[in-house]
C-alpha atoms as a PDB file:
ATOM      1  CA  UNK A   1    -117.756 103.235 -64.830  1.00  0.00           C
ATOM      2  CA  UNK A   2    -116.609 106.980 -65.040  1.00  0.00           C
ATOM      3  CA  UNK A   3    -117.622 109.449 -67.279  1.00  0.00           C
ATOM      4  CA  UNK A   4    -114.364 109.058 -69.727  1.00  0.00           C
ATOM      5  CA  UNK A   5    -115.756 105.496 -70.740  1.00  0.00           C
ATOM      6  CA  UNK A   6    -116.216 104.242 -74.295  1.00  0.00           C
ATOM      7  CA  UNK A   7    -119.727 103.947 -75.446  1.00  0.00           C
ATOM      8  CA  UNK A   8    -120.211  99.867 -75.672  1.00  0.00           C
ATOM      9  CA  UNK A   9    -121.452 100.064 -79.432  1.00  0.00           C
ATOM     10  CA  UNK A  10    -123.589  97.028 -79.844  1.00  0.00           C
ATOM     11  CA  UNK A  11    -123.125  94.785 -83.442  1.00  0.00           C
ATOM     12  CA  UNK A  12    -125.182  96.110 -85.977  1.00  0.00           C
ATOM     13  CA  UNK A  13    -128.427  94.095 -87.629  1.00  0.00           C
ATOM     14  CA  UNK A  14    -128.344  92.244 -90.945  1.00  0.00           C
ATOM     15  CA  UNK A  15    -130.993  91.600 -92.971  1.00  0.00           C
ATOM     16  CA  UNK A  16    -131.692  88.386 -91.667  1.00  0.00           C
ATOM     17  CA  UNK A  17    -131.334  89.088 -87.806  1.00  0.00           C
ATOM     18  CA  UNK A  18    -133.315  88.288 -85.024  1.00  0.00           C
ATOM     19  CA  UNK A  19    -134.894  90.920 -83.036  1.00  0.00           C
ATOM     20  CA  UNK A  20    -136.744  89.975 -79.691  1.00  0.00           C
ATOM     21  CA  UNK A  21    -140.088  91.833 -78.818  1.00  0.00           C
ATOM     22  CA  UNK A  22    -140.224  92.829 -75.139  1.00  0.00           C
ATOM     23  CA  UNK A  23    -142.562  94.428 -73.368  1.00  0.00           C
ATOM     24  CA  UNK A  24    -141.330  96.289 -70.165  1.00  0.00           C
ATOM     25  CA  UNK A  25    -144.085  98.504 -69.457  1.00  0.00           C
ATOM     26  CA  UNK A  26    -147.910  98.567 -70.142  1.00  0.00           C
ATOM     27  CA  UNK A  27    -150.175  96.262 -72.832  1.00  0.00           C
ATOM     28  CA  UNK A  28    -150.257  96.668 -76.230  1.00  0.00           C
ATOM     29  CA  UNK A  29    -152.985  95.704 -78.603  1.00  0.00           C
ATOM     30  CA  UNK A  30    -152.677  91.963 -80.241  1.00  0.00           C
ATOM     31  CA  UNK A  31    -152.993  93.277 -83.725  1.00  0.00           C
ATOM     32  CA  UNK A  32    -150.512  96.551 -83.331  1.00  0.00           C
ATOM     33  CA  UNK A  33    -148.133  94.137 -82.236  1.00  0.00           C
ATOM     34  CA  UNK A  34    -149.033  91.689 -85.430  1.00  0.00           C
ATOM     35  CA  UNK A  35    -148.685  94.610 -87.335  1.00  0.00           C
ATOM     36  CA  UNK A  36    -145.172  95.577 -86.271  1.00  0.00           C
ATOM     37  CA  UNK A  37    -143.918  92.147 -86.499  1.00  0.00           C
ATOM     38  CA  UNK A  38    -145.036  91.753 -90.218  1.00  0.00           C
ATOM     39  CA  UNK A  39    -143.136  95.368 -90.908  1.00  0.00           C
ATOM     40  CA  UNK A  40    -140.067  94.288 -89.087  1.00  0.00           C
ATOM     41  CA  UNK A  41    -140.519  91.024 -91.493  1.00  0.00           C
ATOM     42  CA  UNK A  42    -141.188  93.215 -94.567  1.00  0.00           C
ATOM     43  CA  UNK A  43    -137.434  94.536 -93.932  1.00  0.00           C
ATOM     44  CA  UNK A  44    -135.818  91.047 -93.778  1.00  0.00           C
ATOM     45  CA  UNK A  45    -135.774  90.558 -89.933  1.00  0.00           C
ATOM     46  CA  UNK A  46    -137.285  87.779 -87.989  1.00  0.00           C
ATOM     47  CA  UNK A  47    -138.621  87.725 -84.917  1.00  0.00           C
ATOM     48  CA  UNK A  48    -138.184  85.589 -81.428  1.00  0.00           C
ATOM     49  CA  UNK A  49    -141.673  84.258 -80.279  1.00  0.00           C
ATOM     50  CA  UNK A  50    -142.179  86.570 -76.826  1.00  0.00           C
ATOM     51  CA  UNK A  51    -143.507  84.907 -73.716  1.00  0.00           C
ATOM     52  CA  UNK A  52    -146.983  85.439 -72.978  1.00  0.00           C
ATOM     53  CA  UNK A  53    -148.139  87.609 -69.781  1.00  0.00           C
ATOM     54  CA  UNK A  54    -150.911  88.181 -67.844  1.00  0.00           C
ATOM     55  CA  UNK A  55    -151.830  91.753 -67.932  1.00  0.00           C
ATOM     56  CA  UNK A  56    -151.146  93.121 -63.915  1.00  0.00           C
ATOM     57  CA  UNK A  57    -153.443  96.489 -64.329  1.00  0.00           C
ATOM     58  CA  UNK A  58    -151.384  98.666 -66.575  1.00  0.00           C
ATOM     59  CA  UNK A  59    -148.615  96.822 -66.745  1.00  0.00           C
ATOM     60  CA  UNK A  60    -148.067  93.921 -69.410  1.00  0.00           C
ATOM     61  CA  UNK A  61    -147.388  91.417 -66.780  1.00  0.00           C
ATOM     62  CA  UNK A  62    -145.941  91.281 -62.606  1.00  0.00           C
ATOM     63  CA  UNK A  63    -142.941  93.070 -62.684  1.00  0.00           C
ATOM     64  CA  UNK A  64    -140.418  89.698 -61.980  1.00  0.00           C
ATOM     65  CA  UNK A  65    -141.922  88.139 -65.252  1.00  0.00           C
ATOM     66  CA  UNK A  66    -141.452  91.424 -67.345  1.00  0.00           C
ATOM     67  CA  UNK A  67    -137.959  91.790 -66.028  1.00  0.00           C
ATOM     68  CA  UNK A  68    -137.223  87.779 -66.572  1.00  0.00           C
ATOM     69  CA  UNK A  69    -138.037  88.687 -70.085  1.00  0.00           C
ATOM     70  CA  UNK A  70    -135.688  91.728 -70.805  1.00  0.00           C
ATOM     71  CA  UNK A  71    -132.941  89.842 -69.219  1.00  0.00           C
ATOM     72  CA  UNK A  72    -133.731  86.270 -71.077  1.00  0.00           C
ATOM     73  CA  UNK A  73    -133.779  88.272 -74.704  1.00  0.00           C
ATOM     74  CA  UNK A  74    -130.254  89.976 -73.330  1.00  0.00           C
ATOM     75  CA  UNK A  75    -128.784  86.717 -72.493  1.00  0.00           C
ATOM     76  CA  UNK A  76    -129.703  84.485 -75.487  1.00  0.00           C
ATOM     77  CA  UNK A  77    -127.139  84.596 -78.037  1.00  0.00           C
ATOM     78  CA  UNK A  78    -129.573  84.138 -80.629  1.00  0.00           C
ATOM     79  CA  UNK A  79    -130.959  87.635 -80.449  1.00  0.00           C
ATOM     80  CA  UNK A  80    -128.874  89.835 -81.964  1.00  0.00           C
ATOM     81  CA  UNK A  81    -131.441  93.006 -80.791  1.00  0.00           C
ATOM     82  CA  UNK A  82    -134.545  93.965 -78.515  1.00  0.00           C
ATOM     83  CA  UNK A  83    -137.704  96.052 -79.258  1.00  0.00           C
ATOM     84  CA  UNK A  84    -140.411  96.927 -76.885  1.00  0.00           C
ATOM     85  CA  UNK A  85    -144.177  96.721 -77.866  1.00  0.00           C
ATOM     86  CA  UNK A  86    -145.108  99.776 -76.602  1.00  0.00           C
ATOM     87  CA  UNK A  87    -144.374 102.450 -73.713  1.00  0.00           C
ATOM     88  CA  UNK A  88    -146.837 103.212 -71.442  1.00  0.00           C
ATOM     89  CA  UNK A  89    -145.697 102.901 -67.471  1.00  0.00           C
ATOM     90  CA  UNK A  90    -143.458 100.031 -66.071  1.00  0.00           C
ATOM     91  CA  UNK A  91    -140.312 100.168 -67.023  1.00  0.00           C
ATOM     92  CA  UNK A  92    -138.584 101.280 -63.274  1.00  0.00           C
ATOM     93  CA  UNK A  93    -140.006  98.471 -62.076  1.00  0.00           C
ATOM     94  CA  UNK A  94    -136.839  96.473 -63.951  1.00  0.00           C
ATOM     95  CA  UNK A  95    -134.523  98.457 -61.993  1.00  0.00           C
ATOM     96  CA  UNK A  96    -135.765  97.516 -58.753  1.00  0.00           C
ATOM     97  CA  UNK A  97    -132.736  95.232 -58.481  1.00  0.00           C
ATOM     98  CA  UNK A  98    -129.383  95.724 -59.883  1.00  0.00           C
ATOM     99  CA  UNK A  99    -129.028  93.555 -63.560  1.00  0.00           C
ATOM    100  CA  UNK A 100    -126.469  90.869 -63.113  1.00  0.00           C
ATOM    101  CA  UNK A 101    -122.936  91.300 -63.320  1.00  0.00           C
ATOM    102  CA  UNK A 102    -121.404  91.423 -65.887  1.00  0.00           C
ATOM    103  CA  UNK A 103    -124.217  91.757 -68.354  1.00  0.00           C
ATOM    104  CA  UNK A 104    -123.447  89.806 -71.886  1.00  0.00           C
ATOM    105  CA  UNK A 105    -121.922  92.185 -74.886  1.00  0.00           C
ATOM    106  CA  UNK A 106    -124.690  95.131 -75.521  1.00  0.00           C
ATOM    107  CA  UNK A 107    -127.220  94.835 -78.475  1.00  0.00           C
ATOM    108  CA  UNK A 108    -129.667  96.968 -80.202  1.00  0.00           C
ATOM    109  CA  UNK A 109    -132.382  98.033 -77.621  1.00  0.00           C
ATOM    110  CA  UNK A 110    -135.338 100.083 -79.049  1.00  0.00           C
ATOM    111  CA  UNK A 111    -138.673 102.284 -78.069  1.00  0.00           C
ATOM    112  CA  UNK A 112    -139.354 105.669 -76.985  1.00  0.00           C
ATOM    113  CA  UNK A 113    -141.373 107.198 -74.375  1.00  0.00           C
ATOM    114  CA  UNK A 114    -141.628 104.817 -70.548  1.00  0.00           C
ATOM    115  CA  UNK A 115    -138.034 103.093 -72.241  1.00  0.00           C
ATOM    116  CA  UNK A 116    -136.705 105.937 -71.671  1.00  0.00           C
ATOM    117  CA  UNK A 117    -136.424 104.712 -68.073  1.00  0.00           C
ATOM    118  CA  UNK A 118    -133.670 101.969 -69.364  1.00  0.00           C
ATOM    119  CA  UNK A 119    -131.879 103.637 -71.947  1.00  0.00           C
ATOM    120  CA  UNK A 120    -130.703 106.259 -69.223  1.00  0.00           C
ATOM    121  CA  UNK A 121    -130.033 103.363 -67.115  1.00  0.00           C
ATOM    122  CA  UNK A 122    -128.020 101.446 -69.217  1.00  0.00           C
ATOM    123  CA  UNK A 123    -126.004 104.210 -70.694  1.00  0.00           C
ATOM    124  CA  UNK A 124    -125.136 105.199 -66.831  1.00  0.00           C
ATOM    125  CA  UNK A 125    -124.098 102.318 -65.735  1.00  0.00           C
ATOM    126  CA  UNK A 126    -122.992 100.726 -68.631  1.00  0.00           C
ATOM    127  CA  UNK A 127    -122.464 102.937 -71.138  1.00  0.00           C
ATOM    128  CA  UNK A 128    -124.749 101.044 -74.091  1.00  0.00           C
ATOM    129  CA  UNK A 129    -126.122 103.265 -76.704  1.00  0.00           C
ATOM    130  CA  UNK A 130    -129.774 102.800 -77.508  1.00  0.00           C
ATOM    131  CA  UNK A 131    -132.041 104.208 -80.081  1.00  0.00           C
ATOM    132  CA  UNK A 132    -135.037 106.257 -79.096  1.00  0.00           C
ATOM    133  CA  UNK A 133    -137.183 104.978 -82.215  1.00  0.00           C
ATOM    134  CA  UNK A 134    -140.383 103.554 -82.813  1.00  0.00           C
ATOM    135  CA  UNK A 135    -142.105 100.392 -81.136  1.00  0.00           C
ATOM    136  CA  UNK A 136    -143.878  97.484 -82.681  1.00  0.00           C
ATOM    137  CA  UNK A 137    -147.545  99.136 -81.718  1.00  0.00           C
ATOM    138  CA  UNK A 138    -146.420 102.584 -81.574  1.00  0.00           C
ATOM    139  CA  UNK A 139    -144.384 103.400 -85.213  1.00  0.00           C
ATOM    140  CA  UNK A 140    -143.284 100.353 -87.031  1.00  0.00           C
ATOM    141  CA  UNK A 141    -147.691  98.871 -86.911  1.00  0.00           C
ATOM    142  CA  UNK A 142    -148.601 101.877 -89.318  1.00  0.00           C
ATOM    143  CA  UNK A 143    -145.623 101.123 -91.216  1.00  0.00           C
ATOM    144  CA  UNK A 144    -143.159 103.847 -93.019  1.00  0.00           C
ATOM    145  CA  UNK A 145    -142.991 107.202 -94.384  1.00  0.00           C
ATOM    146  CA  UNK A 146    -146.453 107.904 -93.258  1.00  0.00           C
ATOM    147  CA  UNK A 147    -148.507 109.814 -89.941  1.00  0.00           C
ATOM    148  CA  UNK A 148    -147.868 107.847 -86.855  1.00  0.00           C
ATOM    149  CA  UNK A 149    -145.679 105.669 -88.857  1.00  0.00           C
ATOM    150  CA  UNK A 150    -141.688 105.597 -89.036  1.00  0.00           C
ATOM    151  CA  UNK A 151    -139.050 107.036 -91.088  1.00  0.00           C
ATOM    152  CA  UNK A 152    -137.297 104.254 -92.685  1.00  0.00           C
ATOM    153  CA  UNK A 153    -134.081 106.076 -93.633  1.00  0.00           C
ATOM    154  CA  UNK A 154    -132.742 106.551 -90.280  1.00  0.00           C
ATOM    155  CA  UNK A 155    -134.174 103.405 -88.421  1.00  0.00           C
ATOM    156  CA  UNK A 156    -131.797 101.772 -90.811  1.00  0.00           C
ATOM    157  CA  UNK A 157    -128.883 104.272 -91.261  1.00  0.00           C
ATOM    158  CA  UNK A 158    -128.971 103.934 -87.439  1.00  0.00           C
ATOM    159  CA  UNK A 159    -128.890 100.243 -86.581  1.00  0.00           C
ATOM    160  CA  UNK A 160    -127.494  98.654 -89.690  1.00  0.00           C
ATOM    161  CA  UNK A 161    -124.614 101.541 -90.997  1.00  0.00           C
ATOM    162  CA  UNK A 162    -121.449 100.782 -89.961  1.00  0.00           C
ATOM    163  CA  UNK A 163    -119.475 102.967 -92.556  1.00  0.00           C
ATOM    164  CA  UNK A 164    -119.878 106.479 -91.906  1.00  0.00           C
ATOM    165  CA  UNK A 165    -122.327 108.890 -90.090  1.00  0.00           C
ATOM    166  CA  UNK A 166    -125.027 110.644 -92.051  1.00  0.00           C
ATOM    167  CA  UNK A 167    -127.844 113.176 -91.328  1.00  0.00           C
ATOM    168  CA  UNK A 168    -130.373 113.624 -90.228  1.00  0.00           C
ATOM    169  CA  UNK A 169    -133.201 116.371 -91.289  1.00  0.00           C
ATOM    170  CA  UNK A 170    -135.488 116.634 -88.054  1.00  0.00           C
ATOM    171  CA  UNK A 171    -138.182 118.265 -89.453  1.00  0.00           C
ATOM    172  CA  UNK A 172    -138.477 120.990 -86.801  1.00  0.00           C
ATOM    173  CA  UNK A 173    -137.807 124.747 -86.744  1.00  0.00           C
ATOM    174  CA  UNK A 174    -135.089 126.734 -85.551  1.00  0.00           C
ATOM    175  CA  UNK A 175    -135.681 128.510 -82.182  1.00  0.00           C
ATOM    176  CA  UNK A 176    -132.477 129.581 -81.196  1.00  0.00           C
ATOM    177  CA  UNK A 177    -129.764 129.129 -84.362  1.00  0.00           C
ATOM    178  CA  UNK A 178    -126.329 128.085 -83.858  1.00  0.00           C
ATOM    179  CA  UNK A 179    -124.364 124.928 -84.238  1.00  0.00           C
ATOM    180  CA  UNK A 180    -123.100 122.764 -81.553  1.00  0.00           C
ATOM    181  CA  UNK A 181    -121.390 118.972 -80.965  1.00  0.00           C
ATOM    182  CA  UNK A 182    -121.945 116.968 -78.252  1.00  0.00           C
ATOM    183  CA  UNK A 183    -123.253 113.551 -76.899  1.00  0.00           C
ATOM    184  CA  UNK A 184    -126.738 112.547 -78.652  1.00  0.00           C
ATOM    185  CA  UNK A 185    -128.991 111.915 -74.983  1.00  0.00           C
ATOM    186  CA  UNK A 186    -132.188 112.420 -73.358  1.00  0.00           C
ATOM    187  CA  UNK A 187    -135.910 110.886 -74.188  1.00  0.00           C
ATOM    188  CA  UNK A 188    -139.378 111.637 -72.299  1.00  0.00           C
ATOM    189  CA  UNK A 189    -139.332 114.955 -70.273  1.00  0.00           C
ATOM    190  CA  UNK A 190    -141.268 113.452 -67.303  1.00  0.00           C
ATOM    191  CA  UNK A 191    -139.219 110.101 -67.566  1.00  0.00           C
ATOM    192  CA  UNK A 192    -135.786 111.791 -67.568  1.00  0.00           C
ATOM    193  CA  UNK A 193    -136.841 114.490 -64.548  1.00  0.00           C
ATOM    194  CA  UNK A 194    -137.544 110.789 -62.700  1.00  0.00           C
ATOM    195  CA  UNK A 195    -134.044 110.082 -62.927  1.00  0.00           C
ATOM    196  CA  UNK A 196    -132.691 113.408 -60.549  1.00  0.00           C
ATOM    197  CA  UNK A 197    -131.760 111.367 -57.436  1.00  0.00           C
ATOM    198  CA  UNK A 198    -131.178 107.867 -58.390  1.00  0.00           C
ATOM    199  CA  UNK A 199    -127.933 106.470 -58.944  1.00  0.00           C
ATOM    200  CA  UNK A 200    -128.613 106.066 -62.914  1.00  0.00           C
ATOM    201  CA  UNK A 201    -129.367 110.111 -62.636  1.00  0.00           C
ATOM    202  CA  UNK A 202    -128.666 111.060 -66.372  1.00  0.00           C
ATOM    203  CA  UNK A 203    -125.281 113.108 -66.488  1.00  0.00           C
ATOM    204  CA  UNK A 204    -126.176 115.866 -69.482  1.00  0.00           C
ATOM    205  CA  UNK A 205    -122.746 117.308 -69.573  1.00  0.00           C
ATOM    206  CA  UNK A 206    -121.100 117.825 -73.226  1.00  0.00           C
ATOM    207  CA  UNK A 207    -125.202 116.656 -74.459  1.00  0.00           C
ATOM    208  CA  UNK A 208    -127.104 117.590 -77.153  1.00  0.00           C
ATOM    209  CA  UNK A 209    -130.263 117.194 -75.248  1.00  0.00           C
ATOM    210  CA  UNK A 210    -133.830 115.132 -76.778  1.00  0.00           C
ATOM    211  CA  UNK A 211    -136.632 116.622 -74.786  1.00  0.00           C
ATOM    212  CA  UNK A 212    -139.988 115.078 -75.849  1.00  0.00           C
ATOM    213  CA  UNK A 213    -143.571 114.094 -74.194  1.00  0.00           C
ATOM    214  CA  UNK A 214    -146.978 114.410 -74.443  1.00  0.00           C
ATOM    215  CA  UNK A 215    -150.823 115.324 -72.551  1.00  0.00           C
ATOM    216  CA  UNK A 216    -148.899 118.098 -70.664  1.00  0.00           C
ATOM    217  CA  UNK A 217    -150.123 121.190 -69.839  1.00  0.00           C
ATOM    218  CA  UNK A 218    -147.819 123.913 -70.607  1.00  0.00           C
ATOM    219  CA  UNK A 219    -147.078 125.261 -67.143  1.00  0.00           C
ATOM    220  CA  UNK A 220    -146.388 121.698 -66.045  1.00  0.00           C
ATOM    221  CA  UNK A 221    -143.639 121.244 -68.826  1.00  0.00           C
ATOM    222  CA  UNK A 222    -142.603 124.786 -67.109  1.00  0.00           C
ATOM    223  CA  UNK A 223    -142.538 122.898 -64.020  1.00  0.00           C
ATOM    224  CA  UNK A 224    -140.032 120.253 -64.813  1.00  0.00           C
ATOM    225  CA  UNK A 225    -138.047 122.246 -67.201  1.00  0.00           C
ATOM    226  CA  UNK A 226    -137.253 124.570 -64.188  1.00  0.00           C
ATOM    227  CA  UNK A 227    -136.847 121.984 -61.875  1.00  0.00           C
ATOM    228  CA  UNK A 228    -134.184 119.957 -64.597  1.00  0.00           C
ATOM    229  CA  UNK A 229    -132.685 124.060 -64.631  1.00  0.00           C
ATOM    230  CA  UNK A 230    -131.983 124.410 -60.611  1.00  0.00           C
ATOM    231  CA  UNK A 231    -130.869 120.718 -60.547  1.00  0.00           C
ATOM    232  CA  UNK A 232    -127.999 121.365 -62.757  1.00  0.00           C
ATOM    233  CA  UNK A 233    -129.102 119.848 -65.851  1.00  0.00           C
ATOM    234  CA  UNK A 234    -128.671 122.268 -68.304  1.00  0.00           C
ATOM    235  CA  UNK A 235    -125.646 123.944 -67.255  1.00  0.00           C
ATOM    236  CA  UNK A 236    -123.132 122.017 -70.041  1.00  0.00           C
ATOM    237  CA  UNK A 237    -125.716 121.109 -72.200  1.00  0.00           C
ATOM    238  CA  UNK A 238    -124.429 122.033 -75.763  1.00  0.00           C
ATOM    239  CA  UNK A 239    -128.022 122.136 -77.464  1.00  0.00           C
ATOM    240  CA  UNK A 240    -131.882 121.111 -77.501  1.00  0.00           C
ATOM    241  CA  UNK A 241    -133.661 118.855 -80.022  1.00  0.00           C
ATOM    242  CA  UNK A 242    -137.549 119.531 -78.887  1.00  0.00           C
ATOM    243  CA  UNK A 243    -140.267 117.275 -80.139  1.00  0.00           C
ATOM    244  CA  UNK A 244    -143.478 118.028 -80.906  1.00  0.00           C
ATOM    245  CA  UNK A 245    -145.438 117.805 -77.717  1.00  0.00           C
ATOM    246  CA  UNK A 246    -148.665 116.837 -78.960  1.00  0.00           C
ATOM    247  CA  UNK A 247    -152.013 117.346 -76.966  1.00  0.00           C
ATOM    248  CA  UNK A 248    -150.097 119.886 -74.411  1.00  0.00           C
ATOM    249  CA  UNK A 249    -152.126 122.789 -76.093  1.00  0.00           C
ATOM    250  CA  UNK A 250    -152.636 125.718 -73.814  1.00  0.00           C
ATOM    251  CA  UNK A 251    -155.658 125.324 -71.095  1.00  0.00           C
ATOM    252  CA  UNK A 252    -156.532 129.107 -71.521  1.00  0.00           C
ATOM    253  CA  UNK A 253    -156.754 130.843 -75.456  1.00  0.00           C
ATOM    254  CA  UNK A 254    -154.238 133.389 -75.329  1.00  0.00           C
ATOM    255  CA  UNK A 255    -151.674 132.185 -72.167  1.00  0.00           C
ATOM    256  CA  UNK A 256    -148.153 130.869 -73.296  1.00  0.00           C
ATOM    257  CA  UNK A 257    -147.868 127.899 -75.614  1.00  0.00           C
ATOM    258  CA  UNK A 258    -144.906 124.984 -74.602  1.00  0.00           C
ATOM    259  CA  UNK A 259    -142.959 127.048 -77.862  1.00  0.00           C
ATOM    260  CA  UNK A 260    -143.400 130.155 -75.947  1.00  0.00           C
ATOM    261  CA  UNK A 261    -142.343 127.996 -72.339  1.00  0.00           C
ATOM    262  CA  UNK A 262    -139.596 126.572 -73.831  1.00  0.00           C
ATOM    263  CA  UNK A 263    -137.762 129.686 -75.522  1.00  0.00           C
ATOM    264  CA  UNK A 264    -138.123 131.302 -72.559  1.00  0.00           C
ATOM    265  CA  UNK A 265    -137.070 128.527 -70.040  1.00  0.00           C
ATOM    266  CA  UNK A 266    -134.123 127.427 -71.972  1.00  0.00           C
ATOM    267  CA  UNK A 267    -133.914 130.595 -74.954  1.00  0.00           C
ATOM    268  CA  UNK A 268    -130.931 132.462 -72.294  1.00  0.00           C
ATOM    269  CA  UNK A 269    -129.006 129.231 -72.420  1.00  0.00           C
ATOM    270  CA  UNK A 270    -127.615 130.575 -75.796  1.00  0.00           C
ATOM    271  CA  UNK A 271    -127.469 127.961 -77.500  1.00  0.00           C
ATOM    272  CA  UNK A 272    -128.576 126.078 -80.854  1.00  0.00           C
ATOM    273  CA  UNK A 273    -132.067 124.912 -79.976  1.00  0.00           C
ATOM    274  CA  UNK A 274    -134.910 122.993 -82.441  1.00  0.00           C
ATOM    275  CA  UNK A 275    -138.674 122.482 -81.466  1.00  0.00           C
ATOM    276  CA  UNK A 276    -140.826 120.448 -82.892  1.00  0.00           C
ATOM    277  CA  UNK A 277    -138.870 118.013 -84.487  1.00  0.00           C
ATOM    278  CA  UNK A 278    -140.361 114.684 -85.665  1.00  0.00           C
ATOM    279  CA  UNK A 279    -139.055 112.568 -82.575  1.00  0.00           C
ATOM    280  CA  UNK A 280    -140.652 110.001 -80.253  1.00  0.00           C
ATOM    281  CA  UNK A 281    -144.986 111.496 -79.325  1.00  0.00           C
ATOM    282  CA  UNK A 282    -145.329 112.482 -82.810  1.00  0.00           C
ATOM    283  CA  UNK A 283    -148.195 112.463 -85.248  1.00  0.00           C
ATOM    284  CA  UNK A 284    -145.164 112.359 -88.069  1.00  0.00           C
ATOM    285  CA  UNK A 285    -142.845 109.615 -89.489  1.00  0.00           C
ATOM    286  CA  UNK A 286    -140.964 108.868 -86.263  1.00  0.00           C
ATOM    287  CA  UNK A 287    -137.274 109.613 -86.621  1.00  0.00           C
ATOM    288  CA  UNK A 288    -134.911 106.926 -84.821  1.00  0.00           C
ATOM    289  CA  UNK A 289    -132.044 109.007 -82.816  1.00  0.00           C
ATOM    290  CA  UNK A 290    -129.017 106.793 -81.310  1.00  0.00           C
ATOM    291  CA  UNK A 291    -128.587 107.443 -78.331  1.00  0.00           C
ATOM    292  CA  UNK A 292    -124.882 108.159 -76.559  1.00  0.00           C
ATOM    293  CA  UNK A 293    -123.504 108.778 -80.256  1.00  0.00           C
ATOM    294  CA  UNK A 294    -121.370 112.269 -80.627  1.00  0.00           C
ATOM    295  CA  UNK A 295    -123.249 114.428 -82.898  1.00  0.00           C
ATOM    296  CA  UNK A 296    -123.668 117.573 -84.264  1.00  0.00           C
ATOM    297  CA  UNK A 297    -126.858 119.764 -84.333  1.00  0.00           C
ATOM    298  CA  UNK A 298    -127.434 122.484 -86.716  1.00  0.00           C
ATOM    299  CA  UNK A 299    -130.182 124.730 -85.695  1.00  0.00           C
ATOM    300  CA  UNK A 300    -131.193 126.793 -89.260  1.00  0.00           C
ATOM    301  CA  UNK A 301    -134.643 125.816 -91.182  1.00  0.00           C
ATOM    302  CA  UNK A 302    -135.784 123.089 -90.346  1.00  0.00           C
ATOM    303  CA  UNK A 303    -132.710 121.935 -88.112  1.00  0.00           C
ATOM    304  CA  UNK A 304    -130.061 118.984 -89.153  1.00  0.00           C
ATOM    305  CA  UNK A 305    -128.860 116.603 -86.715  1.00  0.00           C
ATOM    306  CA  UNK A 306    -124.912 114.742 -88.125  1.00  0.00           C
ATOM    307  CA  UNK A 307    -124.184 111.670 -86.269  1.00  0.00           C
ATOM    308  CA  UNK A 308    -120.679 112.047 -86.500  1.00  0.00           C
ATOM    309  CA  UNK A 309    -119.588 108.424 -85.746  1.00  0.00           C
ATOM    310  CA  UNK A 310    -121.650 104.817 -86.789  1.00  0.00           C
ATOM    311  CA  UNK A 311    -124.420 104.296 -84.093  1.00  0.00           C
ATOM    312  CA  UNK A 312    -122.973 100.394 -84.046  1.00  0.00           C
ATOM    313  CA  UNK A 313    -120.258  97.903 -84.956  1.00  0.00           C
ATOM    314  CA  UNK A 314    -119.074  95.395 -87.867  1.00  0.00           C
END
């Protein structure tokens, strides 16, 4: 694959189509789960029965039977999409072999957080699109519109709109202003800094860049922003969309906040940067981005992300 590929837009969901629950990384609790499955029924979807696992420690299940899963729900015709349960740790583990080749056409793949792990994957090596949204026990359990819920408008403008692109308010604040297009990429801080030196090591160039995570301290997000800095990452980066990086409050009153890390750490990049936007650790509605989709950020108020092209296909 070289850089110059098409993204492999995957069909977009009906109403009535079936979405497979997978769960890559660590456990989720029974009822979260429930819950999500009765919102993702709420909107007209219905979902695969998912194969039961013994819990391994803090993964959902041994690492053969988690990837067996992924690649069954890939495979099976009738699943038009895949959602993960929850994030936690595990997902690498998938990638411990390479997927068969070729894989089948590319479908809706959702989650946030550990996923991030195989959405950087796949769009390396395959170029698939994915949508950093919310999870069946982290999002779509509390249901829409509300805290540690989902937004609604753009879980469905991204995986079911195949007209036009639309916009996208991200609820943030401007840090550095501006206005910049690029390639919508990126996920968990920690999850995409565990990419430098693999061969699915995520190529930022031309990117507007999601940078989210949570339960750091603010000199470690210093850490790895520095470290993504001096490895190249940010050097054709076209802008930042920052989340809200809850429970990484300062360990001393008075000593920089991750706003104060970030504007200086990435502030002389000049370009358009928004922080705190309502995007994967959030105690907001949880805004679903797609993933390898040419956009446009806006960095004034409250910042506006346009997703320039339809996330999927007729």
């Amino acid at each position: 694959m070289t850089s110059l590929a098409a993204p492999q837009r995957p069909r977009a969901l009906r109403p009535d189509s079936r979405i497979a629950p997978i769960a890559p990384a660590s456990p989720a609790k029974p009822d979260r789960i429930a819950a999500g499955k009765r919102e993702l029924e709420r909107l007209g979807f219905s979902i695969a029965p998912q194969r039961a696992m013994q819990a391994d420690g803090y993964f959902t299940g041994p690492a053969p039977e988690r990837r067996a899963e992924f690649l069954a729900a890939l495979n099976d015709p009738s699943i038009d999409a895949l959602i993960a349960t929850r994030g936690g740790y595990g997902s690498v583990y998938l990638l411990e072999e390479a997927f068969p080749d070729p894989l089948p056409p590319s479908k809706p793949i959702i989650g946030f957080s550990d996923l991030t792990t195989l959405q950087v994957y796949l769009w390396q090596k395959y170029r698939w699109p994915t949508f950093y949204g919310p999870m069946l026990a982290a999002g779509l359990d509390r249901g829409c519109g509300v805290a540690h819920g989902y937004d609604l408008d753009s879980f469905q403008n991204a995986l079911l709109n195949v007209e036009a692109g639309y916009a996208i308010n991200v609820r943030g604040e401007s840090m550095v202003a501006g206005s910049a297009e690029g390639i919508l990429l990126g996920g968990a801080l920690t999850l995409l800094e565990a990419t430098l030196g693999t061969p699915w090591e995520l190529d930022t160039t031309n990117a507007i860049l999601v940078l989210e995570d949570r339960a750091m301290k603010p000199y470690q997000i210093d850490r790895v922003l520095l470290h993504l800095k001096h490895a190249g990452k940010f050097k054709n980066v076209r802008g930042f969309i920052l989340g809200d990086f809850p429970e990484c409050e300062p360990p001393v009153a008075g000593s920089p906040s991750v706003r104060d890390v970030a504007r200086r750490v990435l502030g002389e990049l000049k370009v358009p940067i928004v922080f705190g936007a309502s995007i994967g650790h959030t105690a907001r509605p949880l805004l679903t981005l797609p993933l390898g989709i040419p956009a446009r950020l806006t960095a004034e108020g409250s910042g506006t992300l346009n997703i320039l092209e339809p996330s999927v296909s007729p």
